[in-house]
C-alpha atoms as a PDB file:
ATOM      1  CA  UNK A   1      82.340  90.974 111.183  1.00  0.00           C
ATOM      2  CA  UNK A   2      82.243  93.071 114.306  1.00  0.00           C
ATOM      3  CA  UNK A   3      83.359  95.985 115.535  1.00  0.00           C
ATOM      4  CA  UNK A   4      86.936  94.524 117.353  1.00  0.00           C
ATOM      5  CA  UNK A   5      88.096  92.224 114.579  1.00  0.00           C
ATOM      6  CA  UNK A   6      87.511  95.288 111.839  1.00  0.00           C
ATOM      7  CA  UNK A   7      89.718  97.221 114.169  1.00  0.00           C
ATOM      8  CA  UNK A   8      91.614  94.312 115.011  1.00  0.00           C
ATOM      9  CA  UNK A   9      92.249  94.127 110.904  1.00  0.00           C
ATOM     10  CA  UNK A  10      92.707  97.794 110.859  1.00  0.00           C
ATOM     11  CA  UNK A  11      95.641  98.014 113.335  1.00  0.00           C
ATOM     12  CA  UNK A  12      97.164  94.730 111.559  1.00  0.00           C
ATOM     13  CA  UNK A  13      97.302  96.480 108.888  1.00  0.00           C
ATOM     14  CA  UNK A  14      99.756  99.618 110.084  1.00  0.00           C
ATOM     15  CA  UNK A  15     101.684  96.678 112.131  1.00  0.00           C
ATOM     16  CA  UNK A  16     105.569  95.602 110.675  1.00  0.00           C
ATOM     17  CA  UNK A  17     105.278  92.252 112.435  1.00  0.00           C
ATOM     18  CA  UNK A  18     103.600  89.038 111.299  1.00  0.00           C
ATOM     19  CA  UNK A  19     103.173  87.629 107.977  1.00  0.00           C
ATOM     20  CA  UNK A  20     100.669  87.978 104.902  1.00  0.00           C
ATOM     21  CA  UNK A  21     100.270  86.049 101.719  1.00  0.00           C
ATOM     22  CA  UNK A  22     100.390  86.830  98.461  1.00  0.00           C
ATOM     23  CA  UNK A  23      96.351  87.300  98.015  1.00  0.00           C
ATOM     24  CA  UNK A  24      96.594  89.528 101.049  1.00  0.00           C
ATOM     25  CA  UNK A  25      99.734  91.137  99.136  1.00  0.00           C
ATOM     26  CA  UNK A  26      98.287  91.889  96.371  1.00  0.00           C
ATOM     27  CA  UNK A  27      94.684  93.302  97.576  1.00  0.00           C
ATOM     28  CA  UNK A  28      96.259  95.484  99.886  1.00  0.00           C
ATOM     29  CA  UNK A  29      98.628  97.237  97.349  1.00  0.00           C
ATOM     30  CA  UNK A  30      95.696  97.287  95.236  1.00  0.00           C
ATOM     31  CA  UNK A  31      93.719  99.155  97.664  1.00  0.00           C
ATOM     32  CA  UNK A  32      96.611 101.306  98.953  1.00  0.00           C
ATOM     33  CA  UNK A  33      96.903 102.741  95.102  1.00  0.00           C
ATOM     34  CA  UNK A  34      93.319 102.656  94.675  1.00  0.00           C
ATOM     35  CA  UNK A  35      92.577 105.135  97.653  1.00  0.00           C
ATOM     36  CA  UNK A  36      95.851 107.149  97.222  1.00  0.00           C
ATOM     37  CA  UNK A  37      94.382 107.693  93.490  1.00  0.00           C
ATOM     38  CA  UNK A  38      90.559 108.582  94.560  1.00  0.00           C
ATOM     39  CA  UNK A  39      92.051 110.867  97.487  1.00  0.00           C
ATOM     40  CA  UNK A  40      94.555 112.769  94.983  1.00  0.00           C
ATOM     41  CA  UNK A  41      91.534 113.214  92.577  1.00  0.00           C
ATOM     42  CA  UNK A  42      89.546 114.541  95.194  1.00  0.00           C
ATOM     43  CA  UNK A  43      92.279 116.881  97.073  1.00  0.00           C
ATOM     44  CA  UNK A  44      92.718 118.290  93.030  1.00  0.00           C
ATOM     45  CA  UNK A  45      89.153 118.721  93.140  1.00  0.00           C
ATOM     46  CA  UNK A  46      89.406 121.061  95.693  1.00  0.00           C
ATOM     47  CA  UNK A  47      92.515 122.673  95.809  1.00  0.00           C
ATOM     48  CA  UNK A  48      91.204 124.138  92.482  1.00  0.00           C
ATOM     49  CA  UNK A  49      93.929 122.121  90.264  1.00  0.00           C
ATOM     50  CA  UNK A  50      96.697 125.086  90.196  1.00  0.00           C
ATOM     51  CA  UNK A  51      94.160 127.409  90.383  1.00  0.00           C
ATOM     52  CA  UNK A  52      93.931 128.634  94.240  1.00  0.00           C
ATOM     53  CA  UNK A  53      92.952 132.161  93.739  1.00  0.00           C
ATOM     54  CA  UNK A  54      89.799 130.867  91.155  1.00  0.00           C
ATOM     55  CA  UNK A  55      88.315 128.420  93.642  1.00  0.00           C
ATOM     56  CA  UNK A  56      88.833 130.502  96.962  1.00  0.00           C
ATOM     57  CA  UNK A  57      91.139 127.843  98.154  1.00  0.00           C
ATOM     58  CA  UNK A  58      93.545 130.562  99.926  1.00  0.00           C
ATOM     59  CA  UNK A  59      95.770 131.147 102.797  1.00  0.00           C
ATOM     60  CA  UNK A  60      94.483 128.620 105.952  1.00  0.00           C
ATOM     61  CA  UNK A  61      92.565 126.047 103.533  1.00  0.00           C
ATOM     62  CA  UNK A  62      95.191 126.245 101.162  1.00  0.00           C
ATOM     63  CA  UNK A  63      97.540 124.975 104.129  1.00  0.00           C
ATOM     64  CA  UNK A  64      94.993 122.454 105.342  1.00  0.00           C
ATOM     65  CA  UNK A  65      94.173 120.924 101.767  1.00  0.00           C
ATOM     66  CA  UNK A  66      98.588 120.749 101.451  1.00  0.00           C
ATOM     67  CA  UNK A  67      98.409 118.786 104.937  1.00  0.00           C
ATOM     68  CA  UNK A  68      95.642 116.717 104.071  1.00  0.00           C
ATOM     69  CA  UNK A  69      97.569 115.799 100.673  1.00  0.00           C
ATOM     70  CA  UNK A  70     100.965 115.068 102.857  1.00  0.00           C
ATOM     71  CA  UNK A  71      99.145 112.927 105.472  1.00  0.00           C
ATOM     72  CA  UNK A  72      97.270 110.858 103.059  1.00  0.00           C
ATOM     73  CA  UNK A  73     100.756 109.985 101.057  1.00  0.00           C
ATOM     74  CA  UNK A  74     102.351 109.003 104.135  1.00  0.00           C
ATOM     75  CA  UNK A  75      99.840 106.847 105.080  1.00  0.00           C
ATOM     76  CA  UNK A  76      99.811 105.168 102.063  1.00  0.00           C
ATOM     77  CA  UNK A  77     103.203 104.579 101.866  1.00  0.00           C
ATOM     78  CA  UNK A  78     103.542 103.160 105.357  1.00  0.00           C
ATOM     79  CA  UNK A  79     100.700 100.905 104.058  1.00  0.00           C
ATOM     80  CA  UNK A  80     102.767  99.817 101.442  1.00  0.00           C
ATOM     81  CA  UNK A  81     105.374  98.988 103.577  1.00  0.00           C
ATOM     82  CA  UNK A  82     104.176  97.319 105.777  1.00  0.00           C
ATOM     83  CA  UNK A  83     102.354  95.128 103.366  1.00  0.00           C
ATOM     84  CA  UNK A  84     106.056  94.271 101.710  1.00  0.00           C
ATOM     85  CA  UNK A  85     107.829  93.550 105.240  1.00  0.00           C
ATOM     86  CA  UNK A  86     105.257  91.378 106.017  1.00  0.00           C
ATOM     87  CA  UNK A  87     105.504  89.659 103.061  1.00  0.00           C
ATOM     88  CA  UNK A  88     109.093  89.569 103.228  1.00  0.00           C
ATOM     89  CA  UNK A  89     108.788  87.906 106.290  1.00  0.00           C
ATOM     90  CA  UNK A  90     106.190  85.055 105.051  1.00  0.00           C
ATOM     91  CA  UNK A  91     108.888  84.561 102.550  1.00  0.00           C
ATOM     92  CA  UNK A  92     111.337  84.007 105.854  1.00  0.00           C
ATOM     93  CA  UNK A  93     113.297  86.959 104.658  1.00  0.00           C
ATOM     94  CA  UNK A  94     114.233  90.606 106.498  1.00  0.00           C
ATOM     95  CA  UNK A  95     112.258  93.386 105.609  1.00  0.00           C
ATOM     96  CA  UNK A  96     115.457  94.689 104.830  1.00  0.00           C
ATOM     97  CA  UNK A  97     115.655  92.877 101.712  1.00  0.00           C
ATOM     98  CA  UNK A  98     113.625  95.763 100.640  1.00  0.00           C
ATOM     99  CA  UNK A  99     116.757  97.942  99.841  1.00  0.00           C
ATOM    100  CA  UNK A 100     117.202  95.559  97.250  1.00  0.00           C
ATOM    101  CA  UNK A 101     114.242  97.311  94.976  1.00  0.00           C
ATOM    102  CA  UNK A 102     115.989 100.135  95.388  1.00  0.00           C
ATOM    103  CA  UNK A 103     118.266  99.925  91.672  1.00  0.00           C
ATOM    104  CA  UNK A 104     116.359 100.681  88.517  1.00  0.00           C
ATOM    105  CA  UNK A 105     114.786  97.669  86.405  1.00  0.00           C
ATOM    106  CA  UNK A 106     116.619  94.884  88.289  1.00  0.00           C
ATOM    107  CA  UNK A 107     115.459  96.003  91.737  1.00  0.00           C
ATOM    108  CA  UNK A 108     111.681  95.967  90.571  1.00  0.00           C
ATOM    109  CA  UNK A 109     111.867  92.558  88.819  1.00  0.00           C
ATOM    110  CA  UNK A 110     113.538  90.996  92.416  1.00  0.00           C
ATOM    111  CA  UNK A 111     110.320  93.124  94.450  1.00  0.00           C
ATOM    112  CA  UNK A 112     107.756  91.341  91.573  1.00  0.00           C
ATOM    113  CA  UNK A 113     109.242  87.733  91.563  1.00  0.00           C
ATOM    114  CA  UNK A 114     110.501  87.847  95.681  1.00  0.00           C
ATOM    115  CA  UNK A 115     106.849  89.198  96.815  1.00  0.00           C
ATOM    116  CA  UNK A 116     103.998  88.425  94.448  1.00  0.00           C
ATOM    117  CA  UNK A 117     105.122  85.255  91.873  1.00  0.00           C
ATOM    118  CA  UNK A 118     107.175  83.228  94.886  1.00  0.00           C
ATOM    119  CA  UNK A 119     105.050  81.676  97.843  1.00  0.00           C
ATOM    120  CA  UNK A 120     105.929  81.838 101.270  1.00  0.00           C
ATOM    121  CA  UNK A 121     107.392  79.152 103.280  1.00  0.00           C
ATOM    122  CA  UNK A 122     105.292  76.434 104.337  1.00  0.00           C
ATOM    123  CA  UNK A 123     106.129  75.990 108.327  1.00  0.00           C
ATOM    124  CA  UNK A 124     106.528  78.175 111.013  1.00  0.00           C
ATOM    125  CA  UNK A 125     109.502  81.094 110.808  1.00  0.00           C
ATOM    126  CA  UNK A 126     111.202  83.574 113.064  1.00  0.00           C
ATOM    127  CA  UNK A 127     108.596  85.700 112.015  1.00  0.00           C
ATOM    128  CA  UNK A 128     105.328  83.568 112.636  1.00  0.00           C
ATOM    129  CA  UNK A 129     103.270  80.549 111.454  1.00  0.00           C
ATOM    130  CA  UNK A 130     102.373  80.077 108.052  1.00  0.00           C
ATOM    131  CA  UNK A 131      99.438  81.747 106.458  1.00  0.00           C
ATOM    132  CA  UNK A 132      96.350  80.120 106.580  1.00  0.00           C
ATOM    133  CA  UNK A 133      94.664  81.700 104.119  1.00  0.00           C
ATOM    134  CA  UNK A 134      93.726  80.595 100.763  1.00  0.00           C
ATOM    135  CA  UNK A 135      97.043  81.813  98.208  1.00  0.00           C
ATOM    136  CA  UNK A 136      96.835  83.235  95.038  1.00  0.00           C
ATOM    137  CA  UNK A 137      97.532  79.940  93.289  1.00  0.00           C
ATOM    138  CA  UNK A 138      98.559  76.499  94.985  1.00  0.00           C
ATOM    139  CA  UNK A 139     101.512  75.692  92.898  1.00  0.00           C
ATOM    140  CA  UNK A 140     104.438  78.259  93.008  1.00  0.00           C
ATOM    141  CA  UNK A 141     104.889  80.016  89.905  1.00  0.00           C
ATOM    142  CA  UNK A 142     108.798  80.425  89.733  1.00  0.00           C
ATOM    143  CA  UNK A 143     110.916  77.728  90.676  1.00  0.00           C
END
């Protein structure tokens, strides 16, 4: 892969528009927690876990290690989100219909079944052209 498609596939990824499957989906929400866990372990690490005035972690660095930790968890939430709107969209839907995870229990079960067990639609949408990528399974799973 060279240089322009990886950042090609890097700016895709911060983009609202387009559509992704549910492979894609999945991977990237999978990575998005992966490196939101490894970079909270790490920021711990050296913030000192609590302990600031142990590890020297004081006054300026203190501030930067706090920005650091903000910056990282908005970027992986807009990560997230972006991942769900496109897949909202290869579902032909508004990435509005995101509110709808919003309620407890009944909200999540919609996000899991809507985004991850239903596939997309199979022609062209106000949103794009089907993906062409392989899916995670060829057959939809709810019906």
């Amino acid at each position: 892969m060279s240089a322009g498609n990886l950042m090609m596939n890097v700016s895709q990824l911060y983009s609202l528009k387009g559509r992704i499957g549910r492979r894609e989906f999945v991977l990237t929400q999978i990575g998005v927690f992966m490196g939101a866990y490894f970079g909270t372990f790490l920021l711990i690490v050296i913030g000192g876990a609590g302990y600031a005035s142990m590890t020297g972690v004081r006054g300026v660095w203190e501030a930067v290690v706090n920005t650091i930790g903000v910056l990282s968890v908005l970027n992986a939430l807009w990560l997230s989100l972006a991942a769900a709107v496109k897949r909202c969209h290869d579902r032909g839907l508004s990435g509005w219909m995101l509110l709808f995870a919003m309620p407890p229990v009944i909200g999540q079960l919609w996000l899991f079944l809507s985004l991850v067990a239903s596939r997309g639609v199979d022609r062209g949408n106000a949103y794009g052209s089907p993906v062409s990528a392989a899916d995670l399974s060829p057959t939809p799973v709810v019906a």
